[in-house]
PDB file of N, CA and C in Angstrom:
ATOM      1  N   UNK A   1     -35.087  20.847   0.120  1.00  0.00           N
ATOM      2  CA  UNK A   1     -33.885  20.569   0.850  1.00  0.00           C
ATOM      3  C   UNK A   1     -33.377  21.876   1.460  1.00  0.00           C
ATOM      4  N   UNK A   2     -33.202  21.914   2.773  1.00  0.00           N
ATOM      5  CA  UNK A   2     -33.186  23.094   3.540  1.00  0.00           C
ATOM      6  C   UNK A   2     -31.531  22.987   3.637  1.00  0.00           C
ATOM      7  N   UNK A   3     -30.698  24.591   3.588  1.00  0.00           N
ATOM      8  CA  UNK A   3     -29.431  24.635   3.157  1.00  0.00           C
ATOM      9  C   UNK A   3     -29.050  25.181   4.561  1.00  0.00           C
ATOM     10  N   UNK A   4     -27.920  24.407   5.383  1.00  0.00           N
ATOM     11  CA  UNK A   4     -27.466  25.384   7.037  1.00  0.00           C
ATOM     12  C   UNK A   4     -26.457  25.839   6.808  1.00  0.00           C
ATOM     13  N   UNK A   5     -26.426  26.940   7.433  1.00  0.00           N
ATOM     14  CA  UNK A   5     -25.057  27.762   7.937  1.00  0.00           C
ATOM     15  C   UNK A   5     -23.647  27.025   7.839  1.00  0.00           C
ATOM     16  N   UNK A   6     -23.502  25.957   8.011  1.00  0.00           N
ATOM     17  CA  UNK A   6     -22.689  25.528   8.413  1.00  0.00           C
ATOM     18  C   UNK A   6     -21.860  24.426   7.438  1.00  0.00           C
ATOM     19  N   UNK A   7     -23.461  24.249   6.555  1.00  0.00           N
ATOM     20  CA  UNK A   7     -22.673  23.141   5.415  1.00  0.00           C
ATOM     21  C   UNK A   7     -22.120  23.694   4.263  1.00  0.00           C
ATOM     22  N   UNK A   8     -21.245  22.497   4.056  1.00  0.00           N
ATOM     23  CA  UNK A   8     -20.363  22.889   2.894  1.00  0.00           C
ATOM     24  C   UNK A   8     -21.787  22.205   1.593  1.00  0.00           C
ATOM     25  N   UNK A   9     -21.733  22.551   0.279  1.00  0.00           N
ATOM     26  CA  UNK A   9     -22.496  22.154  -0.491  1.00  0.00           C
ATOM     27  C   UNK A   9     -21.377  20.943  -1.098  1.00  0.00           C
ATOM     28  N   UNK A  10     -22.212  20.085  -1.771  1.00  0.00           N
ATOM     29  CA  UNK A  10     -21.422  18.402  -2.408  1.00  0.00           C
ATOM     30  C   UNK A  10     -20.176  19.142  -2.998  1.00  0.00           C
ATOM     31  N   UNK A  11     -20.147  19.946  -3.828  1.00  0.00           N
ATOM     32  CA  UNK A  11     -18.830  20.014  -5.066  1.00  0.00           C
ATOM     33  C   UNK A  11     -18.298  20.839  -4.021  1.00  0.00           C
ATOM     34  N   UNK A  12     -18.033  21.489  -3.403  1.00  0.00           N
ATOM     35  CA  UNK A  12     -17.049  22.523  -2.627  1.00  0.00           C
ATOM     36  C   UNK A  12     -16.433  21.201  -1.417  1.00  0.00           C
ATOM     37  N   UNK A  13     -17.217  20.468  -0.962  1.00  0.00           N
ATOM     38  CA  UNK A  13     -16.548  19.355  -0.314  1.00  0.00           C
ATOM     39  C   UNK A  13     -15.595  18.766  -1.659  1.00  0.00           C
ATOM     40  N   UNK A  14     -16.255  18.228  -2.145  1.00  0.00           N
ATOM     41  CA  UNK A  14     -15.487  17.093  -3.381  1.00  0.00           C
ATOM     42  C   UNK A  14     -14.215  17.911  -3.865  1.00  0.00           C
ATOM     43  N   UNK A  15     -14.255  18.979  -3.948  1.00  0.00           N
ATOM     44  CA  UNK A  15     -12.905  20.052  -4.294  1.00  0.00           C
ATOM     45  C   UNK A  15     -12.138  19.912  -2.861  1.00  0.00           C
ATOM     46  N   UNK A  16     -12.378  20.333  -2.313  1.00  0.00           N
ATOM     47  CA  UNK A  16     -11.707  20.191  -1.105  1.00  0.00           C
ATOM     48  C   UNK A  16     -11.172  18.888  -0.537  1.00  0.00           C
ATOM     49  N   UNK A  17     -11.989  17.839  -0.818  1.00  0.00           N
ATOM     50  CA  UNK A  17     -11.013  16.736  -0.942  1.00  0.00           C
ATOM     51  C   UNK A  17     -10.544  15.989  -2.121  1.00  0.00           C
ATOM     52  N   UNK A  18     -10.342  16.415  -3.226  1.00  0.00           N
ATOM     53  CA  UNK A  18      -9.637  16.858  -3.789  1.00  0.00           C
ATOM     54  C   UNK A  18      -7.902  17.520  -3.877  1.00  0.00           C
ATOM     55  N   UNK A  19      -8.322  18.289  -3.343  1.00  0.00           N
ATOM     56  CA  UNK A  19      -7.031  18.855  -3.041  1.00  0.00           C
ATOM     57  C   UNK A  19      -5.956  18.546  -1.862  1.00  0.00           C
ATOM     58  N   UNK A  20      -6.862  18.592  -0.843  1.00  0.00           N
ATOM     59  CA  UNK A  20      -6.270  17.534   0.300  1.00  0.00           C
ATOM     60  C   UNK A  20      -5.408  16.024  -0.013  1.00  0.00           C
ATOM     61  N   UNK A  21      -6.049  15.389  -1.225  1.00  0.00           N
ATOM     62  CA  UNK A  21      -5.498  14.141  -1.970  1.00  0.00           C
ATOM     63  C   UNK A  21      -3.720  14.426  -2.287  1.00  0.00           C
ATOM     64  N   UNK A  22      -4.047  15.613  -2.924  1.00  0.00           N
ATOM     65  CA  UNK A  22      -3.135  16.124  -3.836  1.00  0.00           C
ATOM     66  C   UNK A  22      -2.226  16.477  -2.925  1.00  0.00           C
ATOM     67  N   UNK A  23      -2.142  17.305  -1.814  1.00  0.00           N
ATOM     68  CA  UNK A  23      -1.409  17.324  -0.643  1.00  0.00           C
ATOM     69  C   UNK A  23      -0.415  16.396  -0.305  1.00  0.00           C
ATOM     70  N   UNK A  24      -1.876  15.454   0.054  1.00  0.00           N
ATOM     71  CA  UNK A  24      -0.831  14.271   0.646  1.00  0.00           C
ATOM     72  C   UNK A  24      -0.039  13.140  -0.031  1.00  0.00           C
ATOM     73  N   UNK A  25      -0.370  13.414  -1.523  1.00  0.00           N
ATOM     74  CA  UNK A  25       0.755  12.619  -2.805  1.00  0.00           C
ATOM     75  C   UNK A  25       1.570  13.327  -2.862  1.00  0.00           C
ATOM     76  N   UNK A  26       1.816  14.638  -2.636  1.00  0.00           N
ATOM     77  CA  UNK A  26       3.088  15.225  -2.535  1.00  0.00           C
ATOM     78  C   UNK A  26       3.831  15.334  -1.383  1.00  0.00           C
ATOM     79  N   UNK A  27       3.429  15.109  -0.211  1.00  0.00           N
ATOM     80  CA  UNK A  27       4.172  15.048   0.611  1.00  0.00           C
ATOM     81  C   UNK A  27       4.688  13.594   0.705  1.00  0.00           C
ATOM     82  N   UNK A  28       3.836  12.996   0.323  1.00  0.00           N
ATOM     83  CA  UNK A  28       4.586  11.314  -0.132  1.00  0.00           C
ATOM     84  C   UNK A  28       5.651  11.527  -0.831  1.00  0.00           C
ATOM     85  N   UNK A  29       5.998  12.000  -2.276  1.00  0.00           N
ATOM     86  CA  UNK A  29       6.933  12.053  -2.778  1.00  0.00           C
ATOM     87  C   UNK A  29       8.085  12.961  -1.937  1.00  0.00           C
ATOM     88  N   UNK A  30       7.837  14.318  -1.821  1.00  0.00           N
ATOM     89  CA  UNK A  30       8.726  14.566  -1.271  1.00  0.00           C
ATOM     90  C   UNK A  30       9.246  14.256   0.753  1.00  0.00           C
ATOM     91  N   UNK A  31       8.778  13.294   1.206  1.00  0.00           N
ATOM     92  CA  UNK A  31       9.149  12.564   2.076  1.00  0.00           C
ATOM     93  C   UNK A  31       9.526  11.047   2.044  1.00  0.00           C
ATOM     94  N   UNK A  32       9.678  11.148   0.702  1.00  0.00           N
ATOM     95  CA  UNK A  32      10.549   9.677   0.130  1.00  0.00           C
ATOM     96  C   UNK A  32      11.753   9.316   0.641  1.00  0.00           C
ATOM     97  N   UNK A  33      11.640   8.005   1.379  1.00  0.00           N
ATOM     98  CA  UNK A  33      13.623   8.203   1.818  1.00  0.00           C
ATOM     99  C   UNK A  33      14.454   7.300   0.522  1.00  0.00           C
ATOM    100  N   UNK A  34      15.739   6.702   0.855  1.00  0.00           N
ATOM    101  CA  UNK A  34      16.432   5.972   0.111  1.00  0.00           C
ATOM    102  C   UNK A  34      15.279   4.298  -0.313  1.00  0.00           C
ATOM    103  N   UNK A  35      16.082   4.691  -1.652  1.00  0.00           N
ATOM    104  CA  UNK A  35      15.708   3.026  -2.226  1.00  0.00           C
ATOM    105  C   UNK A  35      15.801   1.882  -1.305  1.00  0.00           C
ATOM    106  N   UNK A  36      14.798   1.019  -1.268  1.00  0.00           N
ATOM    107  CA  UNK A  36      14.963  -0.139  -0.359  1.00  0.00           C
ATOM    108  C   UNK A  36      15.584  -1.600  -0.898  1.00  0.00           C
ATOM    109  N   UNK A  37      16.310  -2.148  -1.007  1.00  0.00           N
ATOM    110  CA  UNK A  37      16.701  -3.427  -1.510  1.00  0.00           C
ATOM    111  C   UNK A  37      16.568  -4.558  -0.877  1.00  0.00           C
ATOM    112  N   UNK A  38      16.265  -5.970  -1.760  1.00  0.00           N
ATOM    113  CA  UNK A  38      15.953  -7.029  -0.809  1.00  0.00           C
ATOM    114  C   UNK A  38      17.459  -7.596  -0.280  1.00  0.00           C
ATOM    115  N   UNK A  39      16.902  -7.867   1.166  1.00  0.00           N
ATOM    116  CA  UNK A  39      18.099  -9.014   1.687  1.00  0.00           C
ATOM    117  C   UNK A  39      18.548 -10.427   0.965  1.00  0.00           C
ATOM    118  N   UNK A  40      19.716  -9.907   0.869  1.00  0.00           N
ATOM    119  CA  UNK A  40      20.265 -11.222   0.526  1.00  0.00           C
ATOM    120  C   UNK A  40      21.440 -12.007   1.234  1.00  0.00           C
ATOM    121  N   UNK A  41      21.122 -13.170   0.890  1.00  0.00           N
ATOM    122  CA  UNK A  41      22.161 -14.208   2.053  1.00  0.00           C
ATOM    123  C   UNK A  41      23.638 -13.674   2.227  1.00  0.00           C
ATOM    124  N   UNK A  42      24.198 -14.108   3.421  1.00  0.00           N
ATOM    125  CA  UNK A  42      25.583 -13.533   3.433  1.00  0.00           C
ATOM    126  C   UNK A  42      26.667 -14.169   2.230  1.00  0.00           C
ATOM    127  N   UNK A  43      25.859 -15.833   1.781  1.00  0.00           N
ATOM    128  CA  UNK A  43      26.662 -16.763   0.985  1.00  0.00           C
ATOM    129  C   UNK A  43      26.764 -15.868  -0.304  1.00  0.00           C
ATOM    130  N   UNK A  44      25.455 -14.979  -0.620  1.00  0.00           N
ATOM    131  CA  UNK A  44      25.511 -13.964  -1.849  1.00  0.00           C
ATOM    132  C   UNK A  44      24.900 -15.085  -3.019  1.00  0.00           C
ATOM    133  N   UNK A  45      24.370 -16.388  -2.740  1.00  0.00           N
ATOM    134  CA  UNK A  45      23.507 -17.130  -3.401  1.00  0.00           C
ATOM    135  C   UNK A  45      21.588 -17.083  -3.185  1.00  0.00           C
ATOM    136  N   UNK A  46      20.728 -17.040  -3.906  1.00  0.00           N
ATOM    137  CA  UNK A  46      19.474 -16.965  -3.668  1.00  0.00           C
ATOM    138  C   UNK A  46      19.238 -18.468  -3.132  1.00  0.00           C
ATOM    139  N   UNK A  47      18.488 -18.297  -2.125  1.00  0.00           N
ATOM    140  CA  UNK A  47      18.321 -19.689  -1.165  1.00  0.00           C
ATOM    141  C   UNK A  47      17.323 -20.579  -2.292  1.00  0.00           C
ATOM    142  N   UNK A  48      16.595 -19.383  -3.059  1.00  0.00           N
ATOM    143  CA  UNK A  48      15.916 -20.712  -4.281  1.00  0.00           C
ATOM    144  C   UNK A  48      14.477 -21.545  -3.479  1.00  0.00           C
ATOM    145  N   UNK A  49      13.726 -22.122  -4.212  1.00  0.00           N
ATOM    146  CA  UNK A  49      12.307 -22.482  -3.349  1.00  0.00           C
ATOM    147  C   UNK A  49      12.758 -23.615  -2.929  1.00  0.00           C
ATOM    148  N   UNK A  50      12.163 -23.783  -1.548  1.00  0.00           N
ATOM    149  CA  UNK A  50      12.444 -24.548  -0.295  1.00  0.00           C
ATOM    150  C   UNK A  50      10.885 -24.704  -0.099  1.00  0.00           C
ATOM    151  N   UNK A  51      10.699 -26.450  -0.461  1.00  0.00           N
ATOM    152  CA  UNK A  51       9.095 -26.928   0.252  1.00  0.00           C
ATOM    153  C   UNK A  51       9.239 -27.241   1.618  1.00  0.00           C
ATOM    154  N   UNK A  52       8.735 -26.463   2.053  1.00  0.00           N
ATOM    155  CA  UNK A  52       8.471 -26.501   3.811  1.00  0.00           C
ATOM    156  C   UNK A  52       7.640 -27.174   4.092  1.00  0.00           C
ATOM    157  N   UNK A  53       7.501 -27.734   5.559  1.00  0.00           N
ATOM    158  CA  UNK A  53       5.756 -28.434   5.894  1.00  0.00           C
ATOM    159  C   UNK A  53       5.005 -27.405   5.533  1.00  0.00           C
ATOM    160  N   UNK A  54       4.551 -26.415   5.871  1.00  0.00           N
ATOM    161  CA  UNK A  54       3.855 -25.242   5.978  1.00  0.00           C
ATOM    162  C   UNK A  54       3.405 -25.620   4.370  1.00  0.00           C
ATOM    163  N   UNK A  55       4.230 -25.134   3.060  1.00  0.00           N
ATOM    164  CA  UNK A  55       3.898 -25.447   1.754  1.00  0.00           C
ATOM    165  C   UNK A  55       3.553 -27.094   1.498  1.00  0.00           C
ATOM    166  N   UNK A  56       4.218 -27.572   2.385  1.00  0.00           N
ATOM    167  CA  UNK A  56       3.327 -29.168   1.808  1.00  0.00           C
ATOM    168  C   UNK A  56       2.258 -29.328   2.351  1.00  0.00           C
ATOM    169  N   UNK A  57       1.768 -28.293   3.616  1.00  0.00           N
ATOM    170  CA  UNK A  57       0.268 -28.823   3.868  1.00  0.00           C
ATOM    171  C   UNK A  57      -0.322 -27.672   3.119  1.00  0.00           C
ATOM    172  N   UNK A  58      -0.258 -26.624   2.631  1.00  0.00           N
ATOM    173  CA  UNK A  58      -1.167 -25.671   1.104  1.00  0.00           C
ATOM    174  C   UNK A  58      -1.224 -26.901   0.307  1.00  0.00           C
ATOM    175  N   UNK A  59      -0.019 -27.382  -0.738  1.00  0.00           N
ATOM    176  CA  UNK A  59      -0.165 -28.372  -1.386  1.00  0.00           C
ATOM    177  C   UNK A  59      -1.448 -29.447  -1.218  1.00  0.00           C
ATOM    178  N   UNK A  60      -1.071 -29.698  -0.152  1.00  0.00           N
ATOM    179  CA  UNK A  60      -1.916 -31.178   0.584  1.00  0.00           C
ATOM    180  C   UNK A  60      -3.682 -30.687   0.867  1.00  0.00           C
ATOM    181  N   UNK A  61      -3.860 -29.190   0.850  1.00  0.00           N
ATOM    182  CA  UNK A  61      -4.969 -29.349   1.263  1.00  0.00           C
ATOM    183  C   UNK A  61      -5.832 -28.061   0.083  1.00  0.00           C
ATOM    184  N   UNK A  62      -4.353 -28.425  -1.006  1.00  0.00           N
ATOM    185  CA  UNK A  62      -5.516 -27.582  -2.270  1.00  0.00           C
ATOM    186  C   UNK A  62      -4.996 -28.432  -3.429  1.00  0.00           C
ATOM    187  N   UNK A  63      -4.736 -29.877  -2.672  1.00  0.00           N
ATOM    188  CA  UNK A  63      -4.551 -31.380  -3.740  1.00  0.00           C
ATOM    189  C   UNK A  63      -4.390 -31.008  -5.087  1.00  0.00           C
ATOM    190  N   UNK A  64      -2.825 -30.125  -4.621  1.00  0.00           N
ATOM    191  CA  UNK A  64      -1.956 -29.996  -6.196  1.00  0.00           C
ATOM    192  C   UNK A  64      -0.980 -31.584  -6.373  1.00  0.00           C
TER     193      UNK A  64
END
């Protein structure tokens, strides 16, 4: 196996991405914005499960 100028060898890549990983989990964390919360109705009640056509044809065509 003939070695070029130019290549990186397997483990000096694998380190290198490696670290690059590690980079970009930290810039994840520290580019975290505010907590996200789910929408809720203006009534301030959970609308609760609603069978739609849409769910009665899943139902209907995985003959629960």
């Amino acid at each position: 196996m003939a070695k070029t100028k130019n290549s990186l060898p397997r483990r000096d890549f694998l380190k290198a991405a490696g670290i690059a990983g590690g980079v970009a989990g930290v810039a994840a964390v520290a580019l975290k914005s505010k907590p996200v919360s789910a929408a809720v109705p203006e009534s301030g009640k959970s609308s609760g499960y609603r069978e739609t056509e849409h769910v009665k044809k899943y139902y209907e065509l995985a003959r629960f």
